[in-house]
N, C-alpha and C. Protein backbone atom coordinates (compact mmCIF):
# COMPACT_ATOMS: atom_id res chain seq x y z
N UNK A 1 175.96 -26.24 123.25
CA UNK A 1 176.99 -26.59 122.31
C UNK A 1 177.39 -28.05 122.58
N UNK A 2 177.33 -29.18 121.52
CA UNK A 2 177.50 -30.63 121.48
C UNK A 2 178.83 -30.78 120.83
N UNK A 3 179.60 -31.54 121.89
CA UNK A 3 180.77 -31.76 121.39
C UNK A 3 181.35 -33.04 121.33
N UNK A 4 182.18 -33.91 120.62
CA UNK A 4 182.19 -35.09 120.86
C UNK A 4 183.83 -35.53 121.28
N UNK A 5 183.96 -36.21 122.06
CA UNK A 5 185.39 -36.57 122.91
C UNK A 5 186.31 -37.56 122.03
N UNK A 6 187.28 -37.81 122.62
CA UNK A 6 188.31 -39.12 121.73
C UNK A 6 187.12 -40.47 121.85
N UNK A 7 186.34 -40.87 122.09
CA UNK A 7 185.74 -42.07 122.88
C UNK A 7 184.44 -42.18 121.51
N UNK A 8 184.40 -40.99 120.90
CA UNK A 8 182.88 -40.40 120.53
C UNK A 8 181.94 -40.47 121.00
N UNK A 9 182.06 -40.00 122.04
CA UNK A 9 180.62 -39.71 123.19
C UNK A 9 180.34 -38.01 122.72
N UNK A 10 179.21 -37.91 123.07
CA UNK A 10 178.50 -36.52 122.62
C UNK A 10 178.62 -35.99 124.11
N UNK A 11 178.97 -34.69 124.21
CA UNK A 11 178.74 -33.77 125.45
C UNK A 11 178.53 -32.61 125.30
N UNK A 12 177.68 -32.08 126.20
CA UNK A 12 177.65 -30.29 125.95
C UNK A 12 179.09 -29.85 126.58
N UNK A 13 179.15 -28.64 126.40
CA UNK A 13 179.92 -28.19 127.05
C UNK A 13 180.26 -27.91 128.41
N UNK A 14 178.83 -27.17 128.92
CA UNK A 14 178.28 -27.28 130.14
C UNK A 14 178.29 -28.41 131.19
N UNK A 15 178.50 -29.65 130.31
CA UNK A 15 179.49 -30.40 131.23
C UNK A 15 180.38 -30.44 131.43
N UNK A 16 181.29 -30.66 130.57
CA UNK A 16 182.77 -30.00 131.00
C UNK A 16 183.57 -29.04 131.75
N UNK A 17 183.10 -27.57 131.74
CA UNK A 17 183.39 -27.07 132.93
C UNK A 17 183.00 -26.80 134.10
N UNK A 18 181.46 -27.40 134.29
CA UNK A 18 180.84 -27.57 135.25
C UNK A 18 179.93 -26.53 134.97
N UNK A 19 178.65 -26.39 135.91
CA UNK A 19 178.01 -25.39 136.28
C UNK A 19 178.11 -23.83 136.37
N UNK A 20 178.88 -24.19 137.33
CA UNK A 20 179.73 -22.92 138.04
C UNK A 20 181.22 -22.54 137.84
N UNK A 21 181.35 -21.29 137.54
CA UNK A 21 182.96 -21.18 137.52
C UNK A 21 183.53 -20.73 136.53
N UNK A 22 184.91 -20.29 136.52
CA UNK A 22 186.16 -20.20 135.52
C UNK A 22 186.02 -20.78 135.15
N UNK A 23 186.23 -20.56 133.32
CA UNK A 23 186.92 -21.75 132.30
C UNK A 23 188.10 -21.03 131.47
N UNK A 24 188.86 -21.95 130.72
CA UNK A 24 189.21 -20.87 129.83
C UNK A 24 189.28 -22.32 128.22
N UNK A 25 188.32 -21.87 127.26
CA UNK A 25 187.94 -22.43 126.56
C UNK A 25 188.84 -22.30 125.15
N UNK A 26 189.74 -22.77 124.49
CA UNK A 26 190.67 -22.54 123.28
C UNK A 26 189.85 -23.37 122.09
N UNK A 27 189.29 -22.59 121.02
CA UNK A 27 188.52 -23.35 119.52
C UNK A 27 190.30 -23.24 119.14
N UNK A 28 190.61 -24.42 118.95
CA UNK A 28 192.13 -24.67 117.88
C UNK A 28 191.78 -24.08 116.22
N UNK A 29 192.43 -23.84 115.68
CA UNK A 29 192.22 -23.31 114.16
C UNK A 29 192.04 -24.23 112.99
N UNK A 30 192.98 -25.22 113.40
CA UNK A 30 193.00 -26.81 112.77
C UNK A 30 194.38 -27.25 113.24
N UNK A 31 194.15 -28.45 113.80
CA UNK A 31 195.04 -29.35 114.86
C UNK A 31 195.96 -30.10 113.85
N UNK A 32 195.56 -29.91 112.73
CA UNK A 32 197.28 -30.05 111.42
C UNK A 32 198.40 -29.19 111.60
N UNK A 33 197.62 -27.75 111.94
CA UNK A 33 199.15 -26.51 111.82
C UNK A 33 199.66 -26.78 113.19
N UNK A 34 201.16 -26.68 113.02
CA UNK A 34 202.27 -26.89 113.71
C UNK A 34 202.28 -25.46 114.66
N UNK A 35 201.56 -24.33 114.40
CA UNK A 35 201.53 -22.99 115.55
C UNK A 35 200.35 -23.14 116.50
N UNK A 36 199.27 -23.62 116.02
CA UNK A 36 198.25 -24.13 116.77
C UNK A 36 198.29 -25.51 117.59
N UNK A 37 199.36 -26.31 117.28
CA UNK A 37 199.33 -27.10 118.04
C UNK A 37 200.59 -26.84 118.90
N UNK A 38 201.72 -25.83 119.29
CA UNK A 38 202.58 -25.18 119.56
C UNK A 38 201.42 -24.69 121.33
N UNK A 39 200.64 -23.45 120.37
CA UNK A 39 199.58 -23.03 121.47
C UNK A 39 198.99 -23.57 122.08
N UNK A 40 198.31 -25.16 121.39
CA UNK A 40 198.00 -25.71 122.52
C UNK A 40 198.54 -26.39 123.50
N UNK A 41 199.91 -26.91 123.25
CA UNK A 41 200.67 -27.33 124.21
C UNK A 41 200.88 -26.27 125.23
N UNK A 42 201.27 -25.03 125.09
CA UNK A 42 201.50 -24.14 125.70
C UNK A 42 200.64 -23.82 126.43
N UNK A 43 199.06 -24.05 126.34
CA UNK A 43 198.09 -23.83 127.27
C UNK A 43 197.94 -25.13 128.32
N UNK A 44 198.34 -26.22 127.65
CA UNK A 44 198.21 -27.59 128.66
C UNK A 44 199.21 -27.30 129.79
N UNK A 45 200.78 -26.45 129.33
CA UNK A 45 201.69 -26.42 130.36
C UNK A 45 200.72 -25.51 131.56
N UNK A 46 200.14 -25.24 131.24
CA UNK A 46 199.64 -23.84 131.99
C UNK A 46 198.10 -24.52 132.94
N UNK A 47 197.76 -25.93 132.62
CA UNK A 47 196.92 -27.06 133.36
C UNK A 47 196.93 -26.88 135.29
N UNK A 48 197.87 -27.02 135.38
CA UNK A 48 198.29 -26.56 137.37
C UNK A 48 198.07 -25.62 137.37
N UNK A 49 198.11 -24.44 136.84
CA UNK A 49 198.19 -22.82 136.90
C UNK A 49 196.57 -22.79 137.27
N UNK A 50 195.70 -23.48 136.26
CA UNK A 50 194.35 -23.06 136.36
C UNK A 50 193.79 -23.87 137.32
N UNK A 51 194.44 -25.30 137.65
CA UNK A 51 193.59 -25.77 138.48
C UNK A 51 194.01 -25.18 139.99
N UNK A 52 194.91 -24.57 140.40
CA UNK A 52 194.99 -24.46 141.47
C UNK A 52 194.26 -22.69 141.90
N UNK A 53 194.11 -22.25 140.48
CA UNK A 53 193.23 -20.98 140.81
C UNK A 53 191.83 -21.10 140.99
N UNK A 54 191.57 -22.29 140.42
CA UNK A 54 190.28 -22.72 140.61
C UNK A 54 189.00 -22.76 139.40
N UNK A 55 190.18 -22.67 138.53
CA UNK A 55 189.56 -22.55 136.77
C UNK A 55 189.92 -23.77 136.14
N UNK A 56 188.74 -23.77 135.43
CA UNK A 56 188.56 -24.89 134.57
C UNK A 56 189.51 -25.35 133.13
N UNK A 57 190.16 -26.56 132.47
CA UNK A 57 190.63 -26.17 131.32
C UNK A 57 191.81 -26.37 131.77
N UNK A 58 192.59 -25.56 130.45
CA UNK A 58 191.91 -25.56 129.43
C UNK A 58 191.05 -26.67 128.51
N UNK A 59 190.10 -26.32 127.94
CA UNK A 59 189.04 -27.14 127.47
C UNK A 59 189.15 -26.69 126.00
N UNK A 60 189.73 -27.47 125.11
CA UNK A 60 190.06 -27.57 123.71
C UNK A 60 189.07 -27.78 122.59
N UNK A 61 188.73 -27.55 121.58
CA UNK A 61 188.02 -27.96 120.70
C UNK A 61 188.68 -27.99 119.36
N UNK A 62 188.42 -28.91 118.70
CA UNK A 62 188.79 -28.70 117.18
C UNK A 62 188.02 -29.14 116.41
N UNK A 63 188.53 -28.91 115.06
CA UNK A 63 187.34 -29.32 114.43
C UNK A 63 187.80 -30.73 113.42
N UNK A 64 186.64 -31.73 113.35
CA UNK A 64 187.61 -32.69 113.15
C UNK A 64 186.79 -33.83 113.24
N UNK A 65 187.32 -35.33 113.46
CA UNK A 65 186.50 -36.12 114.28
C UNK A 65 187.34 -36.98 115.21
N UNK A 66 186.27 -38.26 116.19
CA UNK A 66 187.20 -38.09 117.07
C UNK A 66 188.53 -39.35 116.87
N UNK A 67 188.61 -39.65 115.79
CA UNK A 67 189.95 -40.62 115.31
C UNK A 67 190.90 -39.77 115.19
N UNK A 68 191.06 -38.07 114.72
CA UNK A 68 191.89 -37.45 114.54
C UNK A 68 192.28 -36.82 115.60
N UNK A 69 190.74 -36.65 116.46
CA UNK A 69 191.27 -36.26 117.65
C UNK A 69 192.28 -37.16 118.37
N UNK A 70 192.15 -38.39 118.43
CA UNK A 70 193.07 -39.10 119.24
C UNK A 70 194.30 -38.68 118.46
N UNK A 71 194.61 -39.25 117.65
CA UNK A 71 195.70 -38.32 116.83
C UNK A 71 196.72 -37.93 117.33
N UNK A 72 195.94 -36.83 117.15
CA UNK A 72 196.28 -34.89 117.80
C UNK A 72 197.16 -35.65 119.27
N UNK A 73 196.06 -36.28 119.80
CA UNK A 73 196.57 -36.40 121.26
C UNK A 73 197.91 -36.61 121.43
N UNK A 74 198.01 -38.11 120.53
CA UNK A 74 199.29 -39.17 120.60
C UNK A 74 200.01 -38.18 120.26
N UNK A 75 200.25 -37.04 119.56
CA UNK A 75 201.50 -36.75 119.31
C UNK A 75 201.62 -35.54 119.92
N UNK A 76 200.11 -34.79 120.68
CA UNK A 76 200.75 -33.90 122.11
C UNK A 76 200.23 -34.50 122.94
N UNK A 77 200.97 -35.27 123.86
CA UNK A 77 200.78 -36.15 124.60
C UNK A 77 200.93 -35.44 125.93
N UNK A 78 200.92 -33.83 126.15
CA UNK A 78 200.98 -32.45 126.87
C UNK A 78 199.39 -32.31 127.46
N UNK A 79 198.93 -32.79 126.20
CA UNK A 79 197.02 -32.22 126.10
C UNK A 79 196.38 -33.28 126.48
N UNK A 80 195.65 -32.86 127.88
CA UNK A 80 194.90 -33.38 127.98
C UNK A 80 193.67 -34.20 127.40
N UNK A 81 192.90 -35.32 127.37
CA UNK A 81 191.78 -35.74 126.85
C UNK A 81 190.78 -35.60 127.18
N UNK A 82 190.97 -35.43 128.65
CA UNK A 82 189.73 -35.38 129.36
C UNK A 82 188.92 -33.52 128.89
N UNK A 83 189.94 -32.85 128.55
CA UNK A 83 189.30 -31.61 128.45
C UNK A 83 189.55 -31.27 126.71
N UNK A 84 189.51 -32.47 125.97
CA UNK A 84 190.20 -32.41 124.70
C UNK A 84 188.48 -33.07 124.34
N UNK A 85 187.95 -31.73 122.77
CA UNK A 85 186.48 -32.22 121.97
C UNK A 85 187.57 -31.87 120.08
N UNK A 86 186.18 -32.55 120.03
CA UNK A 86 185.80 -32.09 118.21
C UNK A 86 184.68 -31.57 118.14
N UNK A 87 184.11 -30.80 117.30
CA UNK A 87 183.08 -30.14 116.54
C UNK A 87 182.97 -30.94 115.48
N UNK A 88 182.06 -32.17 115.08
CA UNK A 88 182.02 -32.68 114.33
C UNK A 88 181.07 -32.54 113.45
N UNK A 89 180.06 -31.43 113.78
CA UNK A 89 179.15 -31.09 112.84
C UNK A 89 179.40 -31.28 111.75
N UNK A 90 178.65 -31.23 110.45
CA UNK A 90 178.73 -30.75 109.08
C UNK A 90 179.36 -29.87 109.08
N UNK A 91 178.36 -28.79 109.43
CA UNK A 91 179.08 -27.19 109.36
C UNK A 91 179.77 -26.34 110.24
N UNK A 92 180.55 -27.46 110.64
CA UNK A 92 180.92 -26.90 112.36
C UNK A 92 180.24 -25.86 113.02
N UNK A 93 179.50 -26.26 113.90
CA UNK A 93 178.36 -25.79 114.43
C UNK A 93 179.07 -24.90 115.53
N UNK A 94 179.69 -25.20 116.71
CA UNK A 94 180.29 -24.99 117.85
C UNK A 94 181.23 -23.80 117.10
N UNK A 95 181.79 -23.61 116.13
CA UNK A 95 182.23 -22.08 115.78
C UNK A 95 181.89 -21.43 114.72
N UNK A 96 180.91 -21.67 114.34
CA UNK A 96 179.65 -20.84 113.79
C UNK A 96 179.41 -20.09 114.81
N UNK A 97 178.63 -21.05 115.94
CA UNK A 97 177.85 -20.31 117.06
C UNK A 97 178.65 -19.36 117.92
N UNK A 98 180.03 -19.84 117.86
CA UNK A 98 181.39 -18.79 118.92
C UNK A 98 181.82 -17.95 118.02
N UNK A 99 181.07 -17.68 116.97
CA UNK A 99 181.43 -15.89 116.15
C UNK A 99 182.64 -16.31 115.28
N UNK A 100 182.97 -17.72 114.92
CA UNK A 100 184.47 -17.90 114.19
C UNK A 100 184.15 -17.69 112.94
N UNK A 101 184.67 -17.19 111.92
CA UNK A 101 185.04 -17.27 110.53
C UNK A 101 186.10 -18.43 110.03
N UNK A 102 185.89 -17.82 108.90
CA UNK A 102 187.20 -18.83 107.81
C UNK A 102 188.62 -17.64 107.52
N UNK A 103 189.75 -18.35 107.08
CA UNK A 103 190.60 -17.76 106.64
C UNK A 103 190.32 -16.87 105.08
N UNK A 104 190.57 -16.01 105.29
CA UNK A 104 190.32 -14.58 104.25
C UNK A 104 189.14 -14.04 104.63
N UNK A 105 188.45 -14.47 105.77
CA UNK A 105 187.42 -13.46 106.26
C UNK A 105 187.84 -12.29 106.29
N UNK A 106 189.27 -11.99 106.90
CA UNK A 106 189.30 -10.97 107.75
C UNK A 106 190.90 -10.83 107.43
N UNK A 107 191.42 -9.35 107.44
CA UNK A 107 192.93 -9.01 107.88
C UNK A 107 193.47 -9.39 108.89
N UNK A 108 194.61 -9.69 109.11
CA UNK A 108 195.45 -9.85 110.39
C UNK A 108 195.36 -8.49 110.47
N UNK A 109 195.38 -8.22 112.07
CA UNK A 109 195.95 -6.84 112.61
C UNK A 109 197.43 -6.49 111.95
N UNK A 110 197.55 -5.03 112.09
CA UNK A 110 198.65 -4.71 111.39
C UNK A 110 199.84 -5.26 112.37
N UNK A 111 199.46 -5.29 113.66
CA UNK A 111 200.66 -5.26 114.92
C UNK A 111 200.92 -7.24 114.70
N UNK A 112 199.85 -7.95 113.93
CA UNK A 112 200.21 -9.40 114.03
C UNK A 112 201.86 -9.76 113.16
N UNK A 113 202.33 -10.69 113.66
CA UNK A 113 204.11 -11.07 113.13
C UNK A 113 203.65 -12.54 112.95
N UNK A 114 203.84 -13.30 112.05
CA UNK A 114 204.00 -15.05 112.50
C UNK A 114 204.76 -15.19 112.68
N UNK A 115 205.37 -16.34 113.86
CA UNK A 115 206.03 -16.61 114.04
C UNK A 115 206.25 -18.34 113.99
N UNK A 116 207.49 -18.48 113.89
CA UNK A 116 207.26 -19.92 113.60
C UNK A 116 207.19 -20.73 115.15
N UNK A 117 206.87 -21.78 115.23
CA UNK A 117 206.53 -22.72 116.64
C UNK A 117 208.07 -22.98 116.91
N UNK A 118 207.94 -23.29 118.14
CA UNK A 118 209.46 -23.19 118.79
C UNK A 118 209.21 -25.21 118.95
N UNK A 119 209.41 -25.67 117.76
CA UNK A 119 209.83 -27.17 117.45
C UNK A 119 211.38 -27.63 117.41
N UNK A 120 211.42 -28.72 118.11
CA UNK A 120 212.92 -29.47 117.81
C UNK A 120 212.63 -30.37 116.14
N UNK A 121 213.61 -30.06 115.77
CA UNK A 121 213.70 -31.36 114.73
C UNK A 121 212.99 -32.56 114.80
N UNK A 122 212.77 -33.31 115.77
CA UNK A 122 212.07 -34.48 115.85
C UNK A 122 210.57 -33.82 116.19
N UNK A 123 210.42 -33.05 116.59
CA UNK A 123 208.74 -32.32 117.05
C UNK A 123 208.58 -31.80 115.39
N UNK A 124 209.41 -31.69 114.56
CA UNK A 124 208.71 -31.15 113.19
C UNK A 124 208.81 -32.59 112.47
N UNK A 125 209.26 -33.47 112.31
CA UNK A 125 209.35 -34.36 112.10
C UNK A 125 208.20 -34.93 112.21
N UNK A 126 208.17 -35.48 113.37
CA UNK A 126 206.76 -35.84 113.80
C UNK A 126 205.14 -35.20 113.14
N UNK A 127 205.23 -33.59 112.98
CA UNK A 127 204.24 -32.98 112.63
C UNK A 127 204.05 -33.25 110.94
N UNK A 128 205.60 -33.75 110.25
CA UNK A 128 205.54 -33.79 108.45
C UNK A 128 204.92 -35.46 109.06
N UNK A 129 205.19 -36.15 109.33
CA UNK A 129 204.47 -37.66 109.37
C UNK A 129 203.01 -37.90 109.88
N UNK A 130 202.31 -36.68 110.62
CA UNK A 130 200.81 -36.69 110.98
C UNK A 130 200.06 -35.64 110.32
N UNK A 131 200.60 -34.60 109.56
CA UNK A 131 199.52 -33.51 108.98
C UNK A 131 198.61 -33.98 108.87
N UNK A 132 198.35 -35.04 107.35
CA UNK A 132 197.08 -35.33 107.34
C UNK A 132 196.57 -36.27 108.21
N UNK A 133 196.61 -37.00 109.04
CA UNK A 133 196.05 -37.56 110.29
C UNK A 133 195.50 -36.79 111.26
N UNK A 134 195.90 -35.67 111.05
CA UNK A 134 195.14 -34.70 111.95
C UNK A 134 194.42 -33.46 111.69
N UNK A 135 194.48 -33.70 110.28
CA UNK A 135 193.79 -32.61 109.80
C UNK A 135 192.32 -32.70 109.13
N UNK A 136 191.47 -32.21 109.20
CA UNK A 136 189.87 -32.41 109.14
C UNK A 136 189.34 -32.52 107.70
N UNK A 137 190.35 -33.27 106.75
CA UNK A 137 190.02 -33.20 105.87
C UNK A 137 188.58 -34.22 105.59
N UNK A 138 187.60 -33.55 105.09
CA UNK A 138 186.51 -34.04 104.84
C UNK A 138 186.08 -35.54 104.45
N UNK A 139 185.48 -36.52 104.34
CA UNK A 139 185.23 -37.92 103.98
C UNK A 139 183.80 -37.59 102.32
N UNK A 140 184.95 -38.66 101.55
CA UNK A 140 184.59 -38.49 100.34
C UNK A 140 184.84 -37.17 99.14
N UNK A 141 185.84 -36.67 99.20
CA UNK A 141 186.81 -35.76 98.40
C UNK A 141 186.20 -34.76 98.48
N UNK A 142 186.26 -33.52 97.77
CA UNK A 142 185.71 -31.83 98.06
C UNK A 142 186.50 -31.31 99.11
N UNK A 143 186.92 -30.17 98.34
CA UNK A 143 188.19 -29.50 99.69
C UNK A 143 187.57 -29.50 100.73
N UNK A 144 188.24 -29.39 101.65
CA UNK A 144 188.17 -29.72 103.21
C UNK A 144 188.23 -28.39 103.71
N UNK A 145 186.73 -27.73 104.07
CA UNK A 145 186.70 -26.92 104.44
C UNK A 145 187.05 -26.50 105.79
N UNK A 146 187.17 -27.53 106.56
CA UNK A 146 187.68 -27.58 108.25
C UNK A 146 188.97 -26.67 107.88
N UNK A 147 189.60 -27.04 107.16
CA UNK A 147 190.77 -26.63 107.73
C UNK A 147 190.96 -25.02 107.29
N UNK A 148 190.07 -24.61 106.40
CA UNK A 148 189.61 -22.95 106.88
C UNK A 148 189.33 -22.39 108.31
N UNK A 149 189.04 -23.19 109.08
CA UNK A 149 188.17 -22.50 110.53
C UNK A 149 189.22 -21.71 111.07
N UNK A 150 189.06 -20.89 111.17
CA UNK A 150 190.00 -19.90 112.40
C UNK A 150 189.11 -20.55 113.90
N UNK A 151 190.11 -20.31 114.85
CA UNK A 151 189.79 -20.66 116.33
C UNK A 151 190.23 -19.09 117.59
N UNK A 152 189.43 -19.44 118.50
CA UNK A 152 189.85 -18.57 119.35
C UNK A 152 190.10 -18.97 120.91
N UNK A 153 190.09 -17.74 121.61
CA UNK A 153 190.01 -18.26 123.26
C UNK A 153 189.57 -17.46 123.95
N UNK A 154 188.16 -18.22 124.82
CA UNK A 154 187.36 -17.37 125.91
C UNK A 154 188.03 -17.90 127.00
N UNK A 155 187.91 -16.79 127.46
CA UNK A 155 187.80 -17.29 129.49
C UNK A 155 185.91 -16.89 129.76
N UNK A 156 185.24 -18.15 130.14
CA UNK A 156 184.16 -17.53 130.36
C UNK A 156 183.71 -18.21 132.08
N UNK A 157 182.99 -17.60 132.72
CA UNK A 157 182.75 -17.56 134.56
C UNK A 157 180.92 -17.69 134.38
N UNK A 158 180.33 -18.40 134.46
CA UNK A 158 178.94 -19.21 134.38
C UNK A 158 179.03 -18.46 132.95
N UNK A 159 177.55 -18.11 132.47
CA UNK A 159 177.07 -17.11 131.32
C UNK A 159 177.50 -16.24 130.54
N UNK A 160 178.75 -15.99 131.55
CA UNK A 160 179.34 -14.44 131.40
C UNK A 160 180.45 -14.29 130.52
N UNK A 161 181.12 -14.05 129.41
CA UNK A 161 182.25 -14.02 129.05
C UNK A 161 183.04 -12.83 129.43
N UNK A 162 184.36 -13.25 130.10
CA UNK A 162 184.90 -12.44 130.57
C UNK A 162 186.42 -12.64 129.73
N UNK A 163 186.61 -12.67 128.71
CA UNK A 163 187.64 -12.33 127.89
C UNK A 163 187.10 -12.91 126.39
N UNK A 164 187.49 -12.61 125.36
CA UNK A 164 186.70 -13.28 124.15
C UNK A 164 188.23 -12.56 122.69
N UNK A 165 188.40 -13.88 122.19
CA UNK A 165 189.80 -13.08 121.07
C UNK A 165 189.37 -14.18 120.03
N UNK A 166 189.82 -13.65 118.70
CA UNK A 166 189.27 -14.33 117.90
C UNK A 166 190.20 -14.20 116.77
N UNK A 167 190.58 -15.50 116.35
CA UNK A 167 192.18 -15.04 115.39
C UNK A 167 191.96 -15.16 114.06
N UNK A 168 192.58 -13.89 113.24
CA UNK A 168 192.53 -13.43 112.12
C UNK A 168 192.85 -14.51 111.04
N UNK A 169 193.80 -15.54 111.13
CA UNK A 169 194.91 -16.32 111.16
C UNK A 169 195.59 -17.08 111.62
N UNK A 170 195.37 -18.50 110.92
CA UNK A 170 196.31 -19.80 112.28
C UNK A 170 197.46 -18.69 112.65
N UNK A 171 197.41 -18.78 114.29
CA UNK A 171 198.69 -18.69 114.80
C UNK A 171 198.85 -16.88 115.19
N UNK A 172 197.27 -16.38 114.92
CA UNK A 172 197.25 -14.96 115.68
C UNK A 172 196.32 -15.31 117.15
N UNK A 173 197.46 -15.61 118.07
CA UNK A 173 196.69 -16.12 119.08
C UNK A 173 197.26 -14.87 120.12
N UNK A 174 196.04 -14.97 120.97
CA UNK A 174 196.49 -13.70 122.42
C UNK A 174 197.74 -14.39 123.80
N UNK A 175 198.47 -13.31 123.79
CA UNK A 175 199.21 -13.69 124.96
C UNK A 175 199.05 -14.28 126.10
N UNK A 176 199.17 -15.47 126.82
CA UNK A 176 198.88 -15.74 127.85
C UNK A 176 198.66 -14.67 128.92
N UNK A 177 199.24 -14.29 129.14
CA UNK A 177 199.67 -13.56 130.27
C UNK A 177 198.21 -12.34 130.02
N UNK A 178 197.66 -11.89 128.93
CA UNK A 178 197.03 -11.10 128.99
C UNK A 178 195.17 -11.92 129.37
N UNK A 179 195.59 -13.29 128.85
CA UNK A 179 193.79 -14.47 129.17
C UNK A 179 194.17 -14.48 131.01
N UNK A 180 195.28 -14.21 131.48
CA UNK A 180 195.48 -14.74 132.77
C UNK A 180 194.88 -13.73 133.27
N UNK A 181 195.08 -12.48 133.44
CA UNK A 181 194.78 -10.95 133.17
C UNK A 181 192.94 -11.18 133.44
N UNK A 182 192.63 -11.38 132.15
CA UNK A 182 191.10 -11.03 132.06
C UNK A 182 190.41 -12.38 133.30
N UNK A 183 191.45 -13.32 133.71
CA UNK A 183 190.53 -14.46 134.81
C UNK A 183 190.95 -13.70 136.04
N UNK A 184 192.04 -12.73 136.72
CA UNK A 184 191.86 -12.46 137.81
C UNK A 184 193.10 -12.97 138.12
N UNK A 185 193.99 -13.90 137.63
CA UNK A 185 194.84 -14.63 138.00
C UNK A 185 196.28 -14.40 137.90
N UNK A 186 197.12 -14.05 138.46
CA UNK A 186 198.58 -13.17 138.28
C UNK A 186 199.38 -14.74 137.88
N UNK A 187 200.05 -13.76 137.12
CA UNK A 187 201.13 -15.31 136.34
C UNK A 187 202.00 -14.47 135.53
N UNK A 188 203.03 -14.87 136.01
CA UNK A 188 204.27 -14.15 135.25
C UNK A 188 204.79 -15.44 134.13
N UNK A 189 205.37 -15.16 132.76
CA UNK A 189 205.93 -16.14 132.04
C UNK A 189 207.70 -15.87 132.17
């Protein structure tokens, strides 16, 4: 899987979390919605948690390119870069290949609620002045199919996936506490 960084350098993935080891890998849904970028902050707070267990990540992807990725950054300035890609394929390749769909693929679970992102006034603010700066809208007009992608989150340990969730819907994302769960790693919120 080829991914490209804020810098636009191309990398597999397999570099990024190394060889060996824990990761815990988050496909964002599209880095415009204000719940997905909520979650990903919420996984960056959680950066010490993994490195001191000895897991990789979190290691981000969106779909996008990488001007928007910087973007994204500047205004969660929480999220890391170094573990921050785009999927810049055509056809976004990198969640094709991770089993993702589009929005109306699929029902939300009945047990899913949205909820709105826990933003201050100036954090929504901020998000009405960058939507489209960060959102994957396509080059040269035709709806912008990026911003269909649903995203998910593995924890995967070399080959192996050892947790795998896949959201119905920006913003049907799995509980921390339950990805902490499937790495081995006790963490109370």
């Amino acid at each position: 899987m080829t991914l490209t960084d804020v810098g636009g350098s191309k990398k597999a993935l397999s570099e990024v979390v190394g060889e060996d080891g824990k990761a815990v890998v988050v496909f964002l849904a599209t880095s415009g919605d204000p719940i997905v970028g909520d979650y990903a902050n919420q996984w960056a707070g959680m950066s010490n948690i993994l490195q001191n267990a000895g897991v990789a990540g979190p290691v981000f992807i969106s779909v996008g390119d990488s001007l928007k990725l910087k973007k994204f950054l500047k205004v969660n300035p929480k999220i890391s870069k170094e573990f921050s890609f785009v999927d810049d394929s055509p056809e976004f390749d990198a969640y094709t290949n991770a089993g993702f769909g589009k929005i109306g693929d699929r029902d939300p679970s009945k047990d899913f609620k949205m909820k709105a992102p826990k933003l201050s006034g100036k954090e929504w603010w901020t998000y009405a002045r960058n939507v489209i700066g960060v959102s994957p809208v396509q080059k040269g007009g035709g709806f912008p199919t990026g911003v269909l992608r649903l995203g998910g989150t593995f924890v995967i340990d070399d080959e192996q996936v050892l947790y795998a969730w896949s959201d119905s819907v920006p913003g049907d994302v799995p509980e921390l506490q339950a990805v902490f769960k499937a790495m081995g790693v006790n963490f109370e919120m």
